[in-house]
PDB file of N, CA and C in Angstrom:
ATOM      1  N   UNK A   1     -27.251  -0.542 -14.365  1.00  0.00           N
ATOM      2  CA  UNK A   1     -25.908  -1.071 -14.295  1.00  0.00           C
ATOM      3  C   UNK A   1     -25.843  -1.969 -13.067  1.00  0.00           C
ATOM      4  N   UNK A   2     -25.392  -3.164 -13.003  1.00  0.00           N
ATOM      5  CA  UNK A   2     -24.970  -3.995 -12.161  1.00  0.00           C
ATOM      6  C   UNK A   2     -24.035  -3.894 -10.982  1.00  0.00           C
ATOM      7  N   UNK A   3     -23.979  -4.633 -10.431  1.00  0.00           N
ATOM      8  CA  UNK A   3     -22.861  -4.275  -9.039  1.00  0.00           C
ATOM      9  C   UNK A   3     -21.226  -4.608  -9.845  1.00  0.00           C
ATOM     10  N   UNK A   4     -21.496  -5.482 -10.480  1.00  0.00           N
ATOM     11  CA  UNK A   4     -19.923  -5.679 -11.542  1.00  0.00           C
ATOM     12  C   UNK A   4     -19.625  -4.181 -12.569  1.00  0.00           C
ATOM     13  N   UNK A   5     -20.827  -3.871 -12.828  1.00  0.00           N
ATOM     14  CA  UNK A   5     -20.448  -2.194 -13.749  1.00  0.00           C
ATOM     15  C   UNK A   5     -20.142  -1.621 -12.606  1.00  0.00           C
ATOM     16  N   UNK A   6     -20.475  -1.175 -11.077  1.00  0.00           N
ATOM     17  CA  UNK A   6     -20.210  -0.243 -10.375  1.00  0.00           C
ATOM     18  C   UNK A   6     -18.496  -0.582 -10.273  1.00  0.00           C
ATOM     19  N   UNK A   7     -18.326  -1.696  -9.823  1.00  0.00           N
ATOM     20  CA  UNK A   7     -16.957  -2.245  -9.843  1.00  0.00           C
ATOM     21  C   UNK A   7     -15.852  -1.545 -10.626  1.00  0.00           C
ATOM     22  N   UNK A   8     -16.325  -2.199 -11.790  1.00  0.00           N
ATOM     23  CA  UNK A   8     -15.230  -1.847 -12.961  1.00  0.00           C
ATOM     24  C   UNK A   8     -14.955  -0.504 -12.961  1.00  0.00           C
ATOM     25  N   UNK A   9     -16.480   0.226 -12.864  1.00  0.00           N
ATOM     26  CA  UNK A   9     -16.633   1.764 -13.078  1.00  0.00           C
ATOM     27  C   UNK A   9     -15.981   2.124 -12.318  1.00  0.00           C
ATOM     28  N   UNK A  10     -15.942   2.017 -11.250  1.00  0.00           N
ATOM     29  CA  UNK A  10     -15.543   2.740  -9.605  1.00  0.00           C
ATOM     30  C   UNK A  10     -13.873   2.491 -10.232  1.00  0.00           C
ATOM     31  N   UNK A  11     -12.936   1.122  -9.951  1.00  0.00           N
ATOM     32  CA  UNK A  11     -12.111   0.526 -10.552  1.00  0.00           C
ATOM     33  C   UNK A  11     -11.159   2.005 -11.695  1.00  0.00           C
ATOM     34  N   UNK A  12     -11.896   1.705 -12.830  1.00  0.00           N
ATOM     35  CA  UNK A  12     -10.766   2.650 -13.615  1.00  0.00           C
ATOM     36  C   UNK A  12     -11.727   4.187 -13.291  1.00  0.00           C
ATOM     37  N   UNK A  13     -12.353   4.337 -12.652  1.00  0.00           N
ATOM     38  CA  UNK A  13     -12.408   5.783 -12.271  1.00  0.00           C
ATOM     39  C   UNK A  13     -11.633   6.320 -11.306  1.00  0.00           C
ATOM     40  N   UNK A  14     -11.400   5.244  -9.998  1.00  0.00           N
ATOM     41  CA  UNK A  14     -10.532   5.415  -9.434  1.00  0.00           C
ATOM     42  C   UNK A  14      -9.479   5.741  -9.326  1.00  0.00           C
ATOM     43  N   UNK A  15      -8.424   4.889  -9.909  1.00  0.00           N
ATOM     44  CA  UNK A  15      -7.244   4.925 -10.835  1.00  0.00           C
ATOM     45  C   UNK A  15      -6.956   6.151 -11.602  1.00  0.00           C
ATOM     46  N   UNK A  16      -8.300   6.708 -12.442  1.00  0.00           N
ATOM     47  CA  UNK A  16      -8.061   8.004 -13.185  1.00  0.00           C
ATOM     48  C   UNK A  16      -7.438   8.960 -11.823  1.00  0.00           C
ATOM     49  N   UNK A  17      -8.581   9.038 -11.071  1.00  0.00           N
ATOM     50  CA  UNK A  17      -8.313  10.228  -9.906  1.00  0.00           C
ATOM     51  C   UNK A  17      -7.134   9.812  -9.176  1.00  0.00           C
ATOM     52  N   UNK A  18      -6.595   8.879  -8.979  1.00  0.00           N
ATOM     53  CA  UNK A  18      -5.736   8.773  -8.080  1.00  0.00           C
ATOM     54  C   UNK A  18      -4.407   9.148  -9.018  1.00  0.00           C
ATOM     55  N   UNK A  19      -4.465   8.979  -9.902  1.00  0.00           N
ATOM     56  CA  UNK A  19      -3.401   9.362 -10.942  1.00  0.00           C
ATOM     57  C   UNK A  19      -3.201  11.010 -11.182  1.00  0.00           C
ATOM     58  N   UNK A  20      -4.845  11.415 -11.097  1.00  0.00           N
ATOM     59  CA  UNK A  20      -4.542  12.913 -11.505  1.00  0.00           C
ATOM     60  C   UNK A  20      -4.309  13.929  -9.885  1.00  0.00           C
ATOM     61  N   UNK A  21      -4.794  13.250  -9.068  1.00  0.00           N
ATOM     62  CA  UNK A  21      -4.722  13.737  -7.853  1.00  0.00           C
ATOM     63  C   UNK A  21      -2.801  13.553  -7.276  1.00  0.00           C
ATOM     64  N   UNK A  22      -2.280  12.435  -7.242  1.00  0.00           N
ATOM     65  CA  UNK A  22      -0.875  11.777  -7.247  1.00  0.00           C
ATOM     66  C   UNK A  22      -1.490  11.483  -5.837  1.00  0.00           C
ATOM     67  N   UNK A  23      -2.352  10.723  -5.836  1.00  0.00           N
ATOM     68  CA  UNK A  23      -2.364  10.053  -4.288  1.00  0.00           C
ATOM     69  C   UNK A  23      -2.131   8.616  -4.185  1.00  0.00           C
ATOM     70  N   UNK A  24      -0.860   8.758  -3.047  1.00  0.00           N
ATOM     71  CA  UNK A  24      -0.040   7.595  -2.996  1.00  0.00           C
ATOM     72  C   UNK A  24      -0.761   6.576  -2.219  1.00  0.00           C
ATOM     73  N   UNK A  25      -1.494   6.150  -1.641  1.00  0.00           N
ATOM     74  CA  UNK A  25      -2.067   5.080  -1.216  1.00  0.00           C
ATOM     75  C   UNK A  25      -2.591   4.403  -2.247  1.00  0.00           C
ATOM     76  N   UNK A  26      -2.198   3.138  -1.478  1.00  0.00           N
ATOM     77  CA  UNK A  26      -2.422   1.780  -2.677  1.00  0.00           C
ATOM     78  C   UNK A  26      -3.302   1.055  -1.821  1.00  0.00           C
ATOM     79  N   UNK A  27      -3.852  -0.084  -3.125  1.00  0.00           N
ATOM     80  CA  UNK A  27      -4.544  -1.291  -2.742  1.00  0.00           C
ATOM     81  C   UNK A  27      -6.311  -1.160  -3.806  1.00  0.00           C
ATOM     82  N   UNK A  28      -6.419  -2.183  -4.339  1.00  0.00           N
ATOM     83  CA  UNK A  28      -7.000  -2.536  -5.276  1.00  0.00           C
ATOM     84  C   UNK A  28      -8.668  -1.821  -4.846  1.00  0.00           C
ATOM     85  N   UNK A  29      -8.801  -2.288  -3.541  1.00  0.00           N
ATOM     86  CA  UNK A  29     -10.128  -2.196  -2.679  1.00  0.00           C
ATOM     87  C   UNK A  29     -10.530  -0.523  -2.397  1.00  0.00           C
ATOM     88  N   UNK A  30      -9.211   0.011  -2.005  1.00  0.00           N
ATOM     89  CA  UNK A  30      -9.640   1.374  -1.585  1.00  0.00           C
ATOM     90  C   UNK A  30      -9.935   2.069  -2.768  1.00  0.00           C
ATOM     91  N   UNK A  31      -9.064   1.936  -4.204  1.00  0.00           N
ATOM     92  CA  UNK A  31      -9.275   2.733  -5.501  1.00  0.00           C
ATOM     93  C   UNK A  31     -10.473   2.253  -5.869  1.00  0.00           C
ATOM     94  N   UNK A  32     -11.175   1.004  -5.858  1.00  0.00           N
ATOM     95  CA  UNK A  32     -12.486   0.549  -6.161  1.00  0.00           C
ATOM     96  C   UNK A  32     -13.732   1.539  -5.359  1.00  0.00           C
ATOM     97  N   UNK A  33     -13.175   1.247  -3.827  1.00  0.00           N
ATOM     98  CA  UNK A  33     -14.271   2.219  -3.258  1.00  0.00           C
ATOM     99  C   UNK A  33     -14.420   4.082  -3.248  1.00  0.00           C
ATOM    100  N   UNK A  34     -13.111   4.518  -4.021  1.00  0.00           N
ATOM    101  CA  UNK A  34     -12.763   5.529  -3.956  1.00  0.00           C
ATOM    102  C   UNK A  34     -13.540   5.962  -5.585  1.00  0.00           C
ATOM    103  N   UNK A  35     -13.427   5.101  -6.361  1.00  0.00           N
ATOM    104  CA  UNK A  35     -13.823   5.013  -7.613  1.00  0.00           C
ATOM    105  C   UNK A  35     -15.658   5.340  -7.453  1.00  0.00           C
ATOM    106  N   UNK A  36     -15.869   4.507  -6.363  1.00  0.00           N
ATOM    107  CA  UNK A  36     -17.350   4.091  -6.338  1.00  0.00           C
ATOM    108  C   UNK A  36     -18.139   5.291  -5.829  1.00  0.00           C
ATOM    109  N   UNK A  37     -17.724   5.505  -4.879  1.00  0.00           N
ATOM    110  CA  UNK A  37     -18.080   6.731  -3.873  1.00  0.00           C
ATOM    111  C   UNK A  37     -18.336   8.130  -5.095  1.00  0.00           C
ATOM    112  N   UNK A  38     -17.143   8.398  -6.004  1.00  0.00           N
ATOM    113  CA  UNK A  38     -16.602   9.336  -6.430  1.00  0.00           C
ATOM    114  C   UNK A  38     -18.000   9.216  -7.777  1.00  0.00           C
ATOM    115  N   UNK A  39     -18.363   7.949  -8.487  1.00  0.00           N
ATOM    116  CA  UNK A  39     -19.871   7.865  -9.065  1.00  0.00           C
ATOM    117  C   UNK A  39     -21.168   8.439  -8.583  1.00  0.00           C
ATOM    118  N   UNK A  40     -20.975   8.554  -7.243  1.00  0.00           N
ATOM    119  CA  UNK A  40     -22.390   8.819  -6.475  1.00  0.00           C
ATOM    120  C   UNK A  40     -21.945  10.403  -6.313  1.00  0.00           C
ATOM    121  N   UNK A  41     -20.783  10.894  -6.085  1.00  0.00           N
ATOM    122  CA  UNK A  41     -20.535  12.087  -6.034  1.00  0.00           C
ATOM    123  C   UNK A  41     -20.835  12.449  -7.032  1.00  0.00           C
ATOM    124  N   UNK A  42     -20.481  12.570  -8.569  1.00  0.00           N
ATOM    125  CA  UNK A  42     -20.161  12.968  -9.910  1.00  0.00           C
ATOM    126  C   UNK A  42     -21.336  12.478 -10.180  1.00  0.00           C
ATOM    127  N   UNK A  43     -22.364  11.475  -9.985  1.00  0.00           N
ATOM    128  CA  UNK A  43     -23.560  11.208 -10.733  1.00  0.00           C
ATOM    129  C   UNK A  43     -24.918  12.177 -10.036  1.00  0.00           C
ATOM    130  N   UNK A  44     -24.793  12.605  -8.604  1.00  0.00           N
ATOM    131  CA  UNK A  44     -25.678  13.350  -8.096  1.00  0.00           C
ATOM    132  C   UNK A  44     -25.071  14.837  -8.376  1.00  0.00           C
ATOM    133  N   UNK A  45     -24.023  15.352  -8.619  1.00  0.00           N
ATOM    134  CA  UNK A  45     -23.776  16.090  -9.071  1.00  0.00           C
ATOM    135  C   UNK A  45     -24.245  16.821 -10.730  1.00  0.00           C
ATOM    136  N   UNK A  46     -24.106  15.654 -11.798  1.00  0.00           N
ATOM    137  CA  UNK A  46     -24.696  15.683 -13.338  1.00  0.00           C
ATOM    138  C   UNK A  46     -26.053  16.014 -12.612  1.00  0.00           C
ATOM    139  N   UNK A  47     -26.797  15.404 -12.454  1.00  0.00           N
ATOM    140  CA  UNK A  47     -28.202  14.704 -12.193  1.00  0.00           C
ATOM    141  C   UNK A  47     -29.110  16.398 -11.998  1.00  0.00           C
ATOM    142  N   UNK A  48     -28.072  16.980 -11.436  1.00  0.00           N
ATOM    143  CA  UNK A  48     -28.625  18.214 -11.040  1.00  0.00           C
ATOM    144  C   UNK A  48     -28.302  19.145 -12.134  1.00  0.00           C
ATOM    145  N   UNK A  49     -27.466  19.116 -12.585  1.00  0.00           N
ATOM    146  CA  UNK A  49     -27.409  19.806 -14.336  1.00  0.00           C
ATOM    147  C   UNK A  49     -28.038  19.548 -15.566  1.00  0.00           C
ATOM    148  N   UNK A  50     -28.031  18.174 -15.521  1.00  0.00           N
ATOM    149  CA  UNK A  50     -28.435  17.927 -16.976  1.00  0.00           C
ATOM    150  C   UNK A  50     -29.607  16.481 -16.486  1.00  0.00           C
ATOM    151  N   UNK A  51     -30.261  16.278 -15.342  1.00  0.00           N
ATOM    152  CA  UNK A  51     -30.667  14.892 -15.218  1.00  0.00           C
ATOM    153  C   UNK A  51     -30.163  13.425 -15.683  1.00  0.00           C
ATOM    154  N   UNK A  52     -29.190  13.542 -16.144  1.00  0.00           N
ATOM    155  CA  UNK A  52     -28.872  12.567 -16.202  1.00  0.00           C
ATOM    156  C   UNK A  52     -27.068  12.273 -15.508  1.00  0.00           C
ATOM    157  N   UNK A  53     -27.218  11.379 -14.996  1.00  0.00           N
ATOM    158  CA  UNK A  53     -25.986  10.608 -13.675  1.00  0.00           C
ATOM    159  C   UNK A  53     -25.268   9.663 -14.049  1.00  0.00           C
ATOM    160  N   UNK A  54     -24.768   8.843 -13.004  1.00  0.00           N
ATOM    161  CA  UNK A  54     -24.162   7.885 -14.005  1.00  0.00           C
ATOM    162  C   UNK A  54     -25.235   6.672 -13.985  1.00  0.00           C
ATOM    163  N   UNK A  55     -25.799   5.544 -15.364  1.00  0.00           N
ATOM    164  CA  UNK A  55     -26.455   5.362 -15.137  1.00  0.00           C
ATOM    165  C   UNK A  55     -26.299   4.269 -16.070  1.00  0.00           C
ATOM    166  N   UNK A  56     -24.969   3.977 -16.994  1.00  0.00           N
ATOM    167  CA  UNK A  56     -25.220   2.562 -17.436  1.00  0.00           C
ATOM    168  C   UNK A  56     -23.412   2.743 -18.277  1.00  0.00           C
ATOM    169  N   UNK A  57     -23.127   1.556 -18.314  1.00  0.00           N
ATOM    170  CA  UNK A  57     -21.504   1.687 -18.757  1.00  0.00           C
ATOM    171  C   UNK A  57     -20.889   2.739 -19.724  1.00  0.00           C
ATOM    172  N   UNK A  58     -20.119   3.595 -20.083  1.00  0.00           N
ATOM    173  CA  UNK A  58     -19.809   4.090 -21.313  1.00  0.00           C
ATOM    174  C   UNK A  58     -18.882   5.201 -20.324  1.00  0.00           C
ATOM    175  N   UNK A  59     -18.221   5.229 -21.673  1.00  0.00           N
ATOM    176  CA  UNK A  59     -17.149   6.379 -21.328  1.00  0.00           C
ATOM    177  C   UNK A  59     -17.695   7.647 -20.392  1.00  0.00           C
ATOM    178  N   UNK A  60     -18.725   8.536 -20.683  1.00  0.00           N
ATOM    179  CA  UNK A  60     -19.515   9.524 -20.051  1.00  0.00           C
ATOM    180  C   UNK A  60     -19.318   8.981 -18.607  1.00  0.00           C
ATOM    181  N   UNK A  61     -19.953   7.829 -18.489  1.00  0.00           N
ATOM    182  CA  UNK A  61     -19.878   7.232 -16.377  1.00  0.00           C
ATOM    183  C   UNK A  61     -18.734   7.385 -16.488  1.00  0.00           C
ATOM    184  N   UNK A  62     -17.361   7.146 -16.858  1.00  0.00           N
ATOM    185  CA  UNK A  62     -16.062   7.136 -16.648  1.00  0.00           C
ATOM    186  C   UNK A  62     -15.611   8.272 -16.086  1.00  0.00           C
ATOM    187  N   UNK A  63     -16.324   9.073 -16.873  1.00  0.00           N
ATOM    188  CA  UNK A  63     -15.523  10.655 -16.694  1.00  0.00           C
ATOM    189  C   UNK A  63     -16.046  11.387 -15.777  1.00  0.00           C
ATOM    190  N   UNK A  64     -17.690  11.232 -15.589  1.00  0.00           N
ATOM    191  CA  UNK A  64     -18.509  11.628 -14.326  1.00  0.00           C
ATOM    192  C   UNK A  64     -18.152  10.910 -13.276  1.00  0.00           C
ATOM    193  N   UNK A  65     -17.516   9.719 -12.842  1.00  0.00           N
ATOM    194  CA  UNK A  65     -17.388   9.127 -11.647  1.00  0.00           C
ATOM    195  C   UNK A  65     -15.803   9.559 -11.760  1.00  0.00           C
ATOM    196  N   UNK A  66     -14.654   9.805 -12.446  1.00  0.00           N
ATOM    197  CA  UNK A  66     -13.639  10.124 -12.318  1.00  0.00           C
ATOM    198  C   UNK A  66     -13.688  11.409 -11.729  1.00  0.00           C
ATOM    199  N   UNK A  67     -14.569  12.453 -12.254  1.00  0.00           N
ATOM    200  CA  UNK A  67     -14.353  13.986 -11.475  1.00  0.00           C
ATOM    201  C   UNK A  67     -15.088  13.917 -10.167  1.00  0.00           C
ATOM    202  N   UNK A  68     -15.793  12.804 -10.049  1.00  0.00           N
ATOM    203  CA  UNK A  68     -16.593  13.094  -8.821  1.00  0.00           C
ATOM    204  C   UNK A  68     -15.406  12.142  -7.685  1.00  0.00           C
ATOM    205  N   UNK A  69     -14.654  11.119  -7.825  1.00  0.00           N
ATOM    206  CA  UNK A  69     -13.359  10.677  -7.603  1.00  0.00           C
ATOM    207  C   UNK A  69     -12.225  11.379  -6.826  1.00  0.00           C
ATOM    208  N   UNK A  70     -12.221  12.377  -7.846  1.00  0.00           N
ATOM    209  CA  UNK A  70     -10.682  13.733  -7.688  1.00  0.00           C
ATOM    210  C   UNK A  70     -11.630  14.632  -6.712  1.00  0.00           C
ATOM    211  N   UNK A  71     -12.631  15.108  -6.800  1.00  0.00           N
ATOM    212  CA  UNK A  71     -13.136  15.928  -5.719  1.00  0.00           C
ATOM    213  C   UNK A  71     -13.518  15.307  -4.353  1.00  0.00           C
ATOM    214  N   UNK A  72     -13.572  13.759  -4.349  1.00  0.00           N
ATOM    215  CA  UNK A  72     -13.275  13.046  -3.391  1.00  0.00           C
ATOM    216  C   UNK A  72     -11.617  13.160  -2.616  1.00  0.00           C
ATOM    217  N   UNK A  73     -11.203  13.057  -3.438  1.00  0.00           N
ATOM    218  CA  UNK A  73      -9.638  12.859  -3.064  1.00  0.00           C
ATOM    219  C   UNK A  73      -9.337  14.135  -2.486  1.00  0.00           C
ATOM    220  N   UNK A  74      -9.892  15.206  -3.311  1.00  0.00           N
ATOM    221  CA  UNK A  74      -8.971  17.196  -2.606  1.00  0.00           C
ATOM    222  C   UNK A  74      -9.862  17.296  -1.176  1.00  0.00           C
ATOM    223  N   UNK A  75     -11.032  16.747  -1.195  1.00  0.00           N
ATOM    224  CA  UNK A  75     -11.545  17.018  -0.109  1.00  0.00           C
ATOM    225  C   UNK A  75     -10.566  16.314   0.919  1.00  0.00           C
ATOM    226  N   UNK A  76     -10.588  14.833   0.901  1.00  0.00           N
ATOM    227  CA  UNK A  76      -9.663  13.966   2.232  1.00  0.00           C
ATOM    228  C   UNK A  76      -8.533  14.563   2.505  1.00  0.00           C
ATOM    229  N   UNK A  77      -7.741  15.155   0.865  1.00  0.00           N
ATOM    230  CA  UNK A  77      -6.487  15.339   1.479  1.00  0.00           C
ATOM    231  C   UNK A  77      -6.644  17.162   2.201  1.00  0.00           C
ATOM    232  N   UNK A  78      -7.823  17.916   1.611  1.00  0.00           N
ATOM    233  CA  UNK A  78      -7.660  19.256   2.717  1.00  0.00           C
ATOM    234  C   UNK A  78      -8.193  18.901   3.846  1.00  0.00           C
ATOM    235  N   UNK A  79      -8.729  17.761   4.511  1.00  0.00           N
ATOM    236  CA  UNK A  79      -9.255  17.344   5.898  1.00  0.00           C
ATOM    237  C   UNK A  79      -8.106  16.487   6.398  1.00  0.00           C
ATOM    238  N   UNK A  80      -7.134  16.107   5.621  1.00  0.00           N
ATOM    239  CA  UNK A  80      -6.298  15.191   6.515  1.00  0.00           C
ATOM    240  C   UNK A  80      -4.923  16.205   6.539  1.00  0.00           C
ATOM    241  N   UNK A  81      -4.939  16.551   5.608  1.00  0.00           N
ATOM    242  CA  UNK A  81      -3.408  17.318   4.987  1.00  0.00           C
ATOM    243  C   UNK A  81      -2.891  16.428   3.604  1.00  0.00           C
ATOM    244  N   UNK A  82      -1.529  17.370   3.120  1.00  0.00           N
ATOM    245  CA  UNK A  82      -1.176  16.765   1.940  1.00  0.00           C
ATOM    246  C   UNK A  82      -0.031  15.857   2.046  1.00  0.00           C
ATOM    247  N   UNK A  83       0.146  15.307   3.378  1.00  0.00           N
ATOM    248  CA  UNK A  83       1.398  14.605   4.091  1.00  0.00           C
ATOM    249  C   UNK A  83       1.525  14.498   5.149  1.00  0.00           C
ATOM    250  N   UNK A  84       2.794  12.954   5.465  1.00  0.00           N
ATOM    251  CA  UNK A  84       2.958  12.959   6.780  1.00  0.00           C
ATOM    252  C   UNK A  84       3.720  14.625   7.633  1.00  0.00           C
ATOM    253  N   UNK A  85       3.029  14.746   8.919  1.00  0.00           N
ATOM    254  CA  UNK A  85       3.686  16.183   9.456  1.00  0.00           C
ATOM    255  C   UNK A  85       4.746  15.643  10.324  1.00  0.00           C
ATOM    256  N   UNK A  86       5.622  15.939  10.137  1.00  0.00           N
ATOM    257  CA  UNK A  86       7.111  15.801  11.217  1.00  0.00           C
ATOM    258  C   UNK A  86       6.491  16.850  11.925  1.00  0.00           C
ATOM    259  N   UNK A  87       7.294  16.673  13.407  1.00  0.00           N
ATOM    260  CA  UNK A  87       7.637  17.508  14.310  1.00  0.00           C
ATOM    261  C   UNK A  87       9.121  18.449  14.889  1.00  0.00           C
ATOM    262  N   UNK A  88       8.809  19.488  15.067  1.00  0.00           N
ATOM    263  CA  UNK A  88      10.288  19.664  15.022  1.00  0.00           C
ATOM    264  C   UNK A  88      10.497  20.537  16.273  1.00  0.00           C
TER     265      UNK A  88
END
């Protein structure tokens, strides 16, 4: 797969997780890299179950870089928190 498949892939994988996660940060670039990251998560993850990762366009990369995505996302938000903290 090409650097334009990682794109796209990363792209609506992103989007999936950020949708199923409800994480409010925007911007085209971060869901791309959030998308992308979340492939290398979810594809070294398969890779170790079944040998095979994400590894060329099709729905399957979608769904392996989408869960690897959302487990991107629960991790940041239990290292950052799930919101801004007021003080009181």
């Amino acid at each position: 797969m090409g650097i334009l498949g990682w794109i796209f892939v990363g792209l609506i994988a992103g989007l999936l997780a950020r949708w199923i996660v409800k994480d409010e940060r925007t911007g085209c670039i971060y869901t791309v890299i959030v998308g992308v990251i979340g492939a290398l998560i979810g594809g070294g993850l398969m890779s170790l179950i079944d040998e095979q990762g994400v590894d060329d366009f099709s729905f399957r990369s979608i769904i392996v870089a989408a869960i690897g995505a959302v487990l991107l996302l629960l991790i940041l938000q239990a290292i950052a928190g799930r919101g801004p903290r007021t003080r009181r």
